[in-house]
PDB file of N, CA and C in Angstrom:
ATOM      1  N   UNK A   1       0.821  -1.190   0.000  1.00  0.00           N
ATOM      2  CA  UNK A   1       0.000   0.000   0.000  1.00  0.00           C
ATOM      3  C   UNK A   1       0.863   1.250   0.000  1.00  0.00           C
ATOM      4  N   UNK A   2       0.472   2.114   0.508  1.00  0.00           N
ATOM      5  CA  UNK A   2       0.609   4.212  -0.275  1.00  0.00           C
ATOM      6  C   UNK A   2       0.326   4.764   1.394  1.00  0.00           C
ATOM      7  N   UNK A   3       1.474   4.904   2.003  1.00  0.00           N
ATOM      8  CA  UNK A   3       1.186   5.143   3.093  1.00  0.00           C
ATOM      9  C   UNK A   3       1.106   7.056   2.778  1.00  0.00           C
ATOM     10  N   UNK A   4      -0.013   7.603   3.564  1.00  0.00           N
ATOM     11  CA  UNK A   4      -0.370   9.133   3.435  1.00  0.00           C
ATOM     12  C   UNK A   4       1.004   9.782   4.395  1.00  0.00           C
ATOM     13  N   UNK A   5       1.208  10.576   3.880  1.00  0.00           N
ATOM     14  CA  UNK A   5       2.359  11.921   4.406  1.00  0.00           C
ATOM     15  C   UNK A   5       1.163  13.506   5.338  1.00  0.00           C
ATOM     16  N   UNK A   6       1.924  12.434   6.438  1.00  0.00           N
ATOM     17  CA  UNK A   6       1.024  13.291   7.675  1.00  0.00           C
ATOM     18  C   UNK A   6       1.383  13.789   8.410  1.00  0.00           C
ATOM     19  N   UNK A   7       2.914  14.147   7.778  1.00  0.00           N
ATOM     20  CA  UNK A   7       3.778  14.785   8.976  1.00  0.00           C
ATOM     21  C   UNK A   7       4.165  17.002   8.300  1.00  0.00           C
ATOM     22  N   UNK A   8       3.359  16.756   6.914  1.00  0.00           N
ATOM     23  CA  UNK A   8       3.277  18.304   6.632  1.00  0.00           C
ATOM     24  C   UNK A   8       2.284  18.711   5.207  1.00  0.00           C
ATOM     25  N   UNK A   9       2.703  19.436   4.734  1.00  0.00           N
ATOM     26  CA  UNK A   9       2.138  20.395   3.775  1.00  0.00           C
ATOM     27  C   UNK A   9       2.070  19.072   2.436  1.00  0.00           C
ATOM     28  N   UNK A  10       1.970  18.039   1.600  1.00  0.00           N
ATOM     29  CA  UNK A  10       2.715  17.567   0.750  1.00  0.00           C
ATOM     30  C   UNK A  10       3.275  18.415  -0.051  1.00  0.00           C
ATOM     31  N   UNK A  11       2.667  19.748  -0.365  1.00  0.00           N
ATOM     32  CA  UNK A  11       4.046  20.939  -1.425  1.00  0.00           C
ATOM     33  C   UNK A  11       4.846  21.300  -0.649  1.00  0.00           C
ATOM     34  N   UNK A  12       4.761  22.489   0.434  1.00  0.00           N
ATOM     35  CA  UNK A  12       5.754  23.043   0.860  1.00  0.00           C
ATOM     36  C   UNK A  12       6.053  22.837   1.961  1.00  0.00           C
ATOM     37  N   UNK A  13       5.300  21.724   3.073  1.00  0.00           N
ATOM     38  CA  UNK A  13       6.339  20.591   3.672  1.00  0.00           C
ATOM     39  C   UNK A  13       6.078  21.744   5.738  1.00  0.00           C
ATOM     40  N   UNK A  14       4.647  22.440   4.950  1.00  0.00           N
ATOM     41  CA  UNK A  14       4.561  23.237   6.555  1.00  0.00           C
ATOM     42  C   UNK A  14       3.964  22.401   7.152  1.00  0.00           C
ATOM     43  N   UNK A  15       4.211  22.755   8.483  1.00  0.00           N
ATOM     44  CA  UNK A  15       3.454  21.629   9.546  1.00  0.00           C
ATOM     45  C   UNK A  15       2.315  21.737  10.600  1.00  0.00           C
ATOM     46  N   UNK A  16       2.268  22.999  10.166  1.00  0.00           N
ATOM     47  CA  UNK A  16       1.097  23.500  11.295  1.00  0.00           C
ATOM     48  C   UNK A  16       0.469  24.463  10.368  1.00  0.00           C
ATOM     49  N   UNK A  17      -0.732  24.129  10.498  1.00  0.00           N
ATOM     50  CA  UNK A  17      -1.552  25.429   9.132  1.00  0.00           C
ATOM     51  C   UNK A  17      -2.996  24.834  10.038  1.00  0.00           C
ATOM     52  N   UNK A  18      -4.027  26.041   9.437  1.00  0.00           N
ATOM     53  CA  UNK A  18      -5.281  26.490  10.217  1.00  0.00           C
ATOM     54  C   UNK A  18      -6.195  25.934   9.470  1.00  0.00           C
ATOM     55  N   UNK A  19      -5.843  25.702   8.229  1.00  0.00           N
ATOM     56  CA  UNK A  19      -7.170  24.756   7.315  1.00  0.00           C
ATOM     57  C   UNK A  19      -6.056  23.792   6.697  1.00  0.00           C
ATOM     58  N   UNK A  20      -6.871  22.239   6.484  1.00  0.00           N
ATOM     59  CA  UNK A  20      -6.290  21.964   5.617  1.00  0.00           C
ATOM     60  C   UNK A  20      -7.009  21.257   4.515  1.00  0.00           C
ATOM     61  N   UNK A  21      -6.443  20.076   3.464  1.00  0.00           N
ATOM     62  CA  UNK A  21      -7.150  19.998   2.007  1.00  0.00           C
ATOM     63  C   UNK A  21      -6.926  18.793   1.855  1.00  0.00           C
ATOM     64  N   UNK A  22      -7.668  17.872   1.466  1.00  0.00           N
ATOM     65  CA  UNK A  22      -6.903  16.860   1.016  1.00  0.00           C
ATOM     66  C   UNK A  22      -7.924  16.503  -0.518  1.00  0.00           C
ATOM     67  N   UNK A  23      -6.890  16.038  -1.074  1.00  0.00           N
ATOM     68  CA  UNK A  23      -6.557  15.941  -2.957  1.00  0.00           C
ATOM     69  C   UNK A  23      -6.998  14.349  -3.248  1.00  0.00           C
ATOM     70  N   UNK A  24      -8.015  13.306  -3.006  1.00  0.00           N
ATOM     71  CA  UNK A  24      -8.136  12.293  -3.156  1.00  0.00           C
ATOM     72  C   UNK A  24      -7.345  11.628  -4.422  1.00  0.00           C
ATOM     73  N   UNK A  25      -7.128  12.467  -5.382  1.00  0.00           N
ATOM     74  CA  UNK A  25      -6.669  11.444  -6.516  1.00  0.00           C
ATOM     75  C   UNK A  25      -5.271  11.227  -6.307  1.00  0.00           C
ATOM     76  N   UNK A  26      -4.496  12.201  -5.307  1.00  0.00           N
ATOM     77  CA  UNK A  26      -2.869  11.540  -4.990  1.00  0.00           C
ATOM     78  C   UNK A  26      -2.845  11.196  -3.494  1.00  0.00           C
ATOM     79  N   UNK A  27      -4.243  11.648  -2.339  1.00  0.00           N
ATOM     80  CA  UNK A  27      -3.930  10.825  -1.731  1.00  0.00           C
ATOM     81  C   UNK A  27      -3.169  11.594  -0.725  1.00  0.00           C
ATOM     82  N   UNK A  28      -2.796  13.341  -1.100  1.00  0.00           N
ATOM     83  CA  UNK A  28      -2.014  13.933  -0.532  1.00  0.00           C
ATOM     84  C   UNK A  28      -2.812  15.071   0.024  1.00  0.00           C
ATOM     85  N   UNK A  29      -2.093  15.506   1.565  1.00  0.00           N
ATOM     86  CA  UNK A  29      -3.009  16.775   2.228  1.00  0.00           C
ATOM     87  C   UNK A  29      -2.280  18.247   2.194  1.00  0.00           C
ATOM     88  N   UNK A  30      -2.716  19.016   1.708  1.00  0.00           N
ATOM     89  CA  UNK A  30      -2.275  20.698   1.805  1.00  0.00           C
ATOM     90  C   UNK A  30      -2.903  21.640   2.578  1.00  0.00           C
ATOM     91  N   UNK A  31      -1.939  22.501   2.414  1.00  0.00           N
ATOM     92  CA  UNK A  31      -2.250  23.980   3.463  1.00  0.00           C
ATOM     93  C   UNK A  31      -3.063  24.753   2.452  1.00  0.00           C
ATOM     94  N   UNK A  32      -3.736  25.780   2.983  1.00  0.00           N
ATOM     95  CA  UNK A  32      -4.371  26.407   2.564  1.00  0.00           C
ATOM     96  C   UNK A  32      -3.362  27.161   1.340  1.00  0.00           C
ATOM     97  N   UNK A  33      -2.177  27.448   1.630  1.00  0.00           N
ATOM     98  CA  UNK A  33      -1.457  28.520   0.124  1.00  0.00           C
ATOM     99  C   UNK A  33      -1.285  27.516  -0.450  1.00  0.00           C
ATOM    100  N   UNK A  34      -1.412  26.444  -0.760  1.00  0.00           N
ATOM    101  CA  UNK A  34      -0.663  25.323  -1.613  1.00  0.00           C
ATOM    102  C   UNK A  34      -1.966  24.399  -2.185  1.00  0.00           C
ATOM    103  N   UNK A  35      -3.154  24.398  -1.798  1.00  0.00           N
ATOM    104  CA  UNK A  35      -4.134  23.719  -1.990  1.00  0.00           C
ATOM    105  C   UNK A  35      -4.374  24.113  -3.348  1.00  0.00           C
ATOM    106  N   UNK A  36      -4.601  23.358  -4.554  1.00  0.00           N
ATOM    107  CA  UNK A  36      -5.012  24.465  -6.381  1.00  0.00           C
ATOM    108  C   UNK A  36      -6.484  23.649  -6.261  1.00  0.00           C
ATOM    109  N   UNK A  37      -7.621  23.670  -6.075  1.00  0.00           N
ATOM    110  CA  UNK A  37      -8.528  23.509  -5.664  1.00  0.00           C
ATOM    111  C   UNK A  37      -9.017  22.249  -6.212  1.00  0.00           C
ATOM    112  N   UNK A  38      -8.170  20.728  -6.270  1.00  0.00           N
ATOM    113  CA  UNK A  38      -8.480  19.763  -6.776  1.00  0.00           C
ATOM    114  C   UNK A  38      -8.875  19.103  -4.914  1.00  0.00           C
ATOM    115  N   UNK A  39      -9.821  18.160  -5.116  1.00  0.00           N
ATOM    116  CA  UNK A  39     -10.440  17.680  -3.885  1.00  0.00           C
ATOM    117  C   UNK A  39     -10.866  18.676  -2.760  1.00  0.00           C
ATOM    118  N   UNK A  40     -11.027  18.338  -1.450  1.00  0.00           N
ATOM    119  CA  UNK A  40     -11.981  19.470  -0.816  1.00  0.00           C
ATOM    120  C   UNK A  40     -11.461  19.604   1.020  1.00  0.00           C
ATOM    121  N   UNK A  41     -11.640  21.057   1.346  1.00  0.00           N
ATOM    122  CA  UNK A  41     -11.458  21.097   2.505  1.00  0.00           C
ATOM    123  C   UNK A  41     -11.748  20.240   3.616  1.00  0.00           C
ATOM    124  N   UNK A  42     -11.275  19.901   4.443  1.00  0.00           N
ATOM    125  CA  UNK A  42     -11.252  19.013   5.779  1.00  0.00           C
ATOM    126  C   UNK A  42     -11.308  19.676   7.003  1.00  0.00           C
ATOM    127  N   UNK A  43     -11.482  19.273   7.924  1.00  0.00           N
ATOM    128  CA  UNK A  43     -11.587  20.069   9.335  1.00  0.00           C
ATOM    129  C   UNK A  43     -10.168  19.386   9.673  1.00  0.00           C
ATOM    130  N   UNK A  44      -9.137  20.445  10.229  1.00  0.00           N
ATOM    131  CA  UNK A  44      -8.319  20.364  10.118  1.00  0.00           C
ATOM    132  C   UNK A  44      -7.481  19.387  11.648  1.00  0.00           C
ATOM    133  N   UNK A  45      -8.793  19.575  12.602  1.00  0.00           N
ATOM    134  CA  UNK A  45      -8.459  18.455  13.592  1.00  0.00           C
ATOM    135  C   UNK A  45      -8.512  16.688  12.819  1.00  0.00           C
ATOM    136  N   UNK A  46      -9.437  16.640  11.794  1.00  0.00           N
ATOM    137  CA  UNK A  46      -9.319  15.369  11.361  1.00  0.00           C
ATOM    138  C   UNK A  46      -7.788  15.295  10.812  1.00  0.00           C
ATOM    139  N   UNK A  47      -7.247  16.002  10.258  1.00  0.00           N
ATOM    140  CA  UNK A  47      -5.686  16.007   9.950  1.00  0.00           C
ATOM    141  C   UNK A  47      -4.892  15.493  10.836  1.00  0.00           C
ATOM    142  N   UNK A  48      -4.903  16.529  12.224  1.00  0.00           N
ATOM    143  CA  UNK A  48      -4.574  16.226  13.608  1.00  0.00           C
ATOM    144  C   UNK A  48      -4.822  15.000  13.923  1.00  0.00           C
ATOM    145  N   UNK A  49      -5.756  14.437  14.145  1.00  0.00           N
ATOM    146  CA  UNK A  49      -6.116  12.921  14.477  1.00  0.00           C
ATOM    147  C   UNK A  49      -5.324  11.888  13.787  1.00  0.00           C
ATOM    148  N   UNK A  50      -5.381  12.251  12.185  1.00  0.00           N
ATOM    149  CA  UNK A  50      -4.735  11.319  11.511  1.00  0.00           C
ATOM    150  C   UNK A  50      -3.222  10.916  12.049  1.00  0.00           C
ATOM    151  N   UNK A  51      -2.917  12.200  12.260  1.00  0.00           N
ATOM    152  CA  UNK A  51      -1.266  12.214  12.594  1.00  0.00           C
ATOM    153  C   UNK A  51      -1.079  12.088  13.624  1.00  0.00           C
ATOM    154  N   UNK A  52      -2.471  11.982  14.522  1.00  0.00           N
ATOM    155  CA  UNK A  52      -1.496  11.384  15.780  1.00  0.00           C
ATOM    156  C   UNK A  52      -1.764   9.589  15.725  1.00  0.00           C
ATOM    157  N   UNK A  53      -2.311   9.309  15.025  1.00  0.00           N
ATOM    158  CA  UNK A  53      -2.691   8.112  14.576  1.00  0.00           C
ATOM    159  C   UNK A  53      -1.573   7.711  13.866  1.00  0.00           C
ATOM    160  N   UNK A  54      -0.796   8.132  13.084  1.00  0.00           N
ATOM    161  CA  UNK A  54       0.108   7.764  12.592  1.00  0.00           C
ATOM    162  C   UNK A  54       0.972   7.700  13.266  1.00  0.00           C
ATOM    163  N   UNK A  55       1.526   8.028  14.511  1.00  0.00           N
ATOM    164  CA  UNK A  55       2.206   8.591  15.876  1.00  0.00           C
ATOM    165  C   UNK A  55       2.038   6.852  16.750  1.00  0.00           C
ATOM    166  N   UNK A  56       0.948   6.333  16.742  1.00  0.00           N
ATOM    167  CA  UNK A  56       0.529   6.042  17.804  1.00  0.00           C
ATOM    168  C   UNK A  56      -0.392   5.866  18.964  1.00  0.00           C
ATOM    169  N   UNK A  57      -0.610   7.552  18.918  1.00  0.00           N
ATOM    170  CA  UNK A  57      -1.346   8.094  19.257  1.00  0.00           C
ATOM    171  C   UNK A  57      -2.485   7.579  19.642  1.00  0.00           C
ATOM    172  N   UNK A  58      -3.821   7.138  20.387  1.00  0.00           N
ATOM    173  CA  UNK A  58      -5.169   7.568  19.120  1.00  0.00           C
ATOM    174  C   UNK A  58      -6.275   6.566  20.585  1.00  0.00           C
ATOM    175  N   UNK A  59      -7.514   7.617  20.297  1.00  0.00           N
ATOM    176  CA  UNK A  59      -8.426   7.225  21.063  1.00  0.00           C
ATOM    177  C   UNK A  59      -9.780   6.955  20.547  1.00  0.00           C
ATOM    178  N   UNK A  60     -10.610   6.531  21.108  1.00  0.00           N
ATOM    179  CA  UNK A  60     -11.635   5.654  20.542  1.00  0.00           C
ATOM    180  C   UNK A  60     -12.285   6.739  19.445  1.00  0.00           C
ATOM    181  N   UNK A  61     -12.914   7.662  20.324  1.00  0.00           N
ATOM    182  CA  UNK A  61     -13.563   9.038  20.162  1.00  0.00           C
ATOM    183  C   UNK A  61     -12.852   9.518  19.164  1.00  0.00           C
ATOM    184  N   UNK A  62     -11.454   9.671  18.720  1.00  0.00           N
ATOM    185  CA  UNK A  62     -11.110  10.249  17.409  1.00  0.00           C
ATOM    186  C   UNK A  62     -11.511   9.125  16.553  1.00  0.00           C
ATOM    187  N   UNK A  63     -11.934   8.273  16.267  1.00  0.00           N
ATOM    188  CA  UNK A  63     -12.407   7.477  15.276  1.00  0.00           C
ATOM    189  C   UNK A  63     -13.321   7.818  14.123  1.00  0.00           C
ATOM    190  N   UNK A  64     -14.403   8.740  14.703  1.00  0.00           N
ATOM    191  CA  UNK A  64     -15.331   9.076  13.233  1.00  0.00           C
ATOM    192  C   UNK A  64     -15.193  10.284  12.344  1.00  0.00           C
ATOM    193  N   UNK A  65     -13.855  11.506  12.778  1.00  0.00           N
ATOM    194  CA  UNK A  65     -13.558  12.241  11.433  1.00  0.00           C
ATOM    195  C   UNK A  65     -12.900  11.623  10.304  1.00  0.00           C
ATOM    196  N   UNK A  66     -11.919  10.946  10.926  1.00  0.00           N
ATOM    197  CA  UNK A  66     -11.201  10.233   9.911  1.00  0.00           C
ATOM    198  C   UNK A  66     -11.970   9.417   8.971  1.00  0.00           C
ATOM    199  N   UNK A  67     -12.946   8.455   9.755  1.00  0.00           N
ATOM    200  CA  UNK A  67     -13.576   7.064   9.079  1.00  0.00           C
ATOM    201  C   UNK A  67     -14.279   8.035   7.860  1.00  0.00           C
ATOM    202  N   UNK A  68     -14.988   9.168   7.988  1.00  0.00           N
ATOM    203  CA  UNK A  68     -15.468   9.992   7.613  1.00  0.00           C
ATOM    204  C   UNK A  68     -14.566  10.301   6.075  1.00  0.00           C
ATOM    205  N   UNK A  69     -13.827  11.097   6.300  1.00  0.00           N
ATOM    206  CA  UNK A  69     -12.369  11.230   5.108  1.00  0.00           C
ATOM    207  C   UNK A  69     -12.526  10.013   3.983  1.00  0.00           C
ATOM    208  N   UNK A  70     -12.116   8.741   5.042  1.00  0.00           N
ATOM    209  CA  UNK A  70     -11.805   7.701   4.416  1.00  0.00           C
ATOM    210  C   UNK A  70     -12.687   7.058   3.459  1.00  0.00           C
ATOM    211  N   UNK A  71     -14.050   7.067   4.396  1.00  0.00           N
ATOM    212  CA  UNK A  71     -15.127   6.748   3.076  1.00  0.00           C
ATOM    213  C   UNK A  71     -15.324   8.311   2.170  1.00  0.00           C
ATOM    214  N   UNK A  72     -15.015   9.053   1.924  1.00  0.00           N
ATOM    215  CA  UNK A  72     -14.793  10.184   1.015  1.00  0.00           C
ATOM    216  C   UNK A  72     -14.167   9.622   0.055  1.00  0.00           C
ATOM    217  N   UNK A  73     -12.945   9.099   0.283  1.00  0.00           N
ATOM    218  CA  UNK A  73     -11.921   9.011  -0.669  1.00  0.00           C
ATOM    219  C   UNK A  73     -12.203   7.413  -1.098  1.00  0.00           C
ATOM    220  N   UNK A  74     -12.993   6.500  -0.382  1.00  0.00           N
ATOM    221  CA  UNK A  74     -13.420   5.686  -1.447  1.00  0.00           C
ATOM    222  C   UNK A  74     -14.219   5.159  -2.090  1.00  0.00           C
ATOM    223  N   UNK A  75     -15.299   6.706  -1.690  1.00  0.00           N
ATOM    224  CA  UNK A  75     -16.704   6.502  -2.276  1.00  0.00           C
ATOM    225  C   UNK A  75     -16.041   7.201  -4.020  1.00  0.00           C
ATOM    226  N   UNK A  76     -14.906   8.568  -3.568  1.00  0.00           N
ATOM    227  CA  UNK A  76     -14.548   8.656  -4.982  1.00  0.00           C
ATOM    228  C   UNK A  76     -13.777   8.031  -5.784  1.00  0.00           C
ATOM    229  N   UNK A  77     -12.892   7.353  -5.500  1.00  0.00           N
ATOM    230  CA  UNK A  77     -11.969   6.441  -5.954  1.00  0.00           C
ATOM    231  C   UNK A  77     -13.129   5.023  -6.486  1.00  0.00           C
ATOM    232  N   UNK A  78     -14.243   4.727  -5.780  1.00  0.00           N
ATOM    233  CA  UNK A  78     -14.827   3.738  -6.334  1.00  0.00           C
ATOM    234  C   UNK A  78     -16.061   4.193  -7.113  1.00  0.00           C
ATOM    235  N   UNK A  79     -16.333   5.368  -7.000  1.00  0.00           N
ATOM    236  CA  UNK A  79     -17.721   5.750  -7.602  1.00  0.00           C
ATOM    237  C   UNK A  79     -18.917   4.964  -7.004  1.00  0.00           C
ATOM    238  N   UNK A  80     -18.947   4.738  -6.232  1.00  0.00           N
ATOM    239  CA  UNK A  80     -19.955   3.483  -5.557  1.00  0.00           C
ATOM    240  C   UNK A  80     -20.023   3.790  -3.878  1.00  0.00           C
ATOM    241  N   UNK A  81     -21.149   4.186  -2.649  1.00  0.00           N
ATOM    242  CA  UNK A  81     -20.649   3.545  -1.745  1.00  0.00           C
ATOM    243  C   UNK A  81     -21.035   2.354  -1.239  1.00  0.00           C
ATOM    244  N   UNK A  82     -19.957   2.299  -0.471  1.00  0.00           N
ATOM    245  CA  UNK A  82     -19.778   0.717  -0.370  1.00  0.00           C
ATOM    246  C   UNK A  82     -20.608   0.735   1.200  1.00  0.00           C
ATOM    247  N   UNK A  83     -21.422  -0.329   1.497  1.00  0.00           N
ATOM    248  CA  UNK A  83     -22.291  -0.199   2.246  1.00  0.00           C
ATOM    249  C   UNK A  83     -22.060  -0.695   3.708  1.00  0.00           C
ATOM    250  N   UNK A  84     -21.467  -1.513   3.677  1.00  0.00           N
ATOM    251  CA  UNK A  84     -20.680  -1.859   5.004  1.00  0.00           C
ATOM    252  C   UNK A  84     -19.675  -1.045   5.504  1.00  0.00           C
ATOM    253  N   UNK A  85     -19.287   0.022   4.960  1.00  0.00           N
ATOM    254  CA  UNK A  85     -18.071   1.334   5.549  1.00  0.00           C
ATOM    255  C   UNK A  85     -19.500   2.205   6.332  1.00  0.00           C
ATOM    256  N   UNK A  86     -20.533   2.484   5.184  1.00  0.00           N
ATOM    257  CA  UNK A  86     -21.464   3.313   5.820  1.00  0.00           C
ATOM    258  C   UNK A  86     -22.022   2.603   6.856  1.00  0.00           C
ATOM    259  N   UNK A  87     -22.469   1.220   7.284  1.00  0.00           N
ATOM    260  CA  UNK A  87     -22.798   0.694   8.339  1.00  0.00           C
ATOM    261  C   UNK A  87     -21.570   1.176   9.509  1.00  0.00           C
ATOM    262  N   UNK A  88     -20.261   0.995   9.174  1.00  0.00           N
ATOM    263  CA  UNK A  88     -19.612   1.068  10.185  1.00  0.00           C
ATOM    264  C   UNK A  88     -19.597   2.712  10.609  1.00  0.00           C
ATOM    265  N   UNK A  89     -19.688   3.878  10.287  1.00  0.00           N
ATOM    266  CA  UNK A  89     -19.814   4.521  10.073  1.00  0.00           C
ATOM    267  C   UNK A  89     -20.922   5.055  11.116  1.00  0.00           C
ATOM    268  N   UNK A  90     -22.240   4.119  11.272  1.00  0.00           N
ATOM    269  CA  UNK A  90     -23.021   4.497  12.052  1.00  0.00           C
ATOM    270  C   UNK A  90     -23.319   3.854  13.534  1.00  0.00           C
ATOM    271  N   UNK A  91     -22.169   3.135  13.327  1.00  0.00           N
ATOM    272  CA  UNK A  91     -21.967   1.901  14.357  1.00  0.00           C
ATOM    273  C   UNK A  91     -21.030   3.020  15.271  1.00  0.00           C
ATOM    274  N   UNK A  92     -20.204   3.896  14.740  1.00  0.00           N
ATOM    275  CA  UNK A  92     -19.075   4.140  16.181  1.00  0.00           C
ATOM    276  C   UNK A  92     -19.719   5.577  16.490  1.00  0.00           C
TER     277      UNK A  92
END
């Protein structure tokens, strides 16, 4: 697999920004000056979560921004949703 880069900007590599973006077709997240308006704003604690998830990090309760993201990116990547993500989805 394509592990996501959650430690900054994927262009210019900042690490702390107030909005951020993520670009489903590479998979990659930006800051607001670097975002060219392909895929769509995120709440930028789900960013936070991710990365502390990637850390280690991670508590029950951060579980549904992300899951959230995730079926985003593969309801578009599949054109379809898939119905057992949305079950889980309403399960946590």
């Amino acid at each position: 697999g394509y592990a996501l880069n959650l430690n900054c900007c994927a262009r210019c590599g900042c690490e702390e920004f107030d909005r951020a973006f993520f670009d489903y077709n590479s998979g990659c997240f930006y800051c607001e000056d670097c975002f060219d308006g392909k895929g769509r704003e995120i709440n930028v604690e789900t960013f936070r979560i991710l990365k502390g998830v990637s850390l280690g990090e991670l508590r029950q309760a951060d579980f549904v921004k992300p899951l959230r993201l995730l079926n985003y990116y593969l309801v578009n990547k599949c054109e379809e949703q898939i119905t057992s993500f949305k079950e889980l989805l309403n399960l946590v």
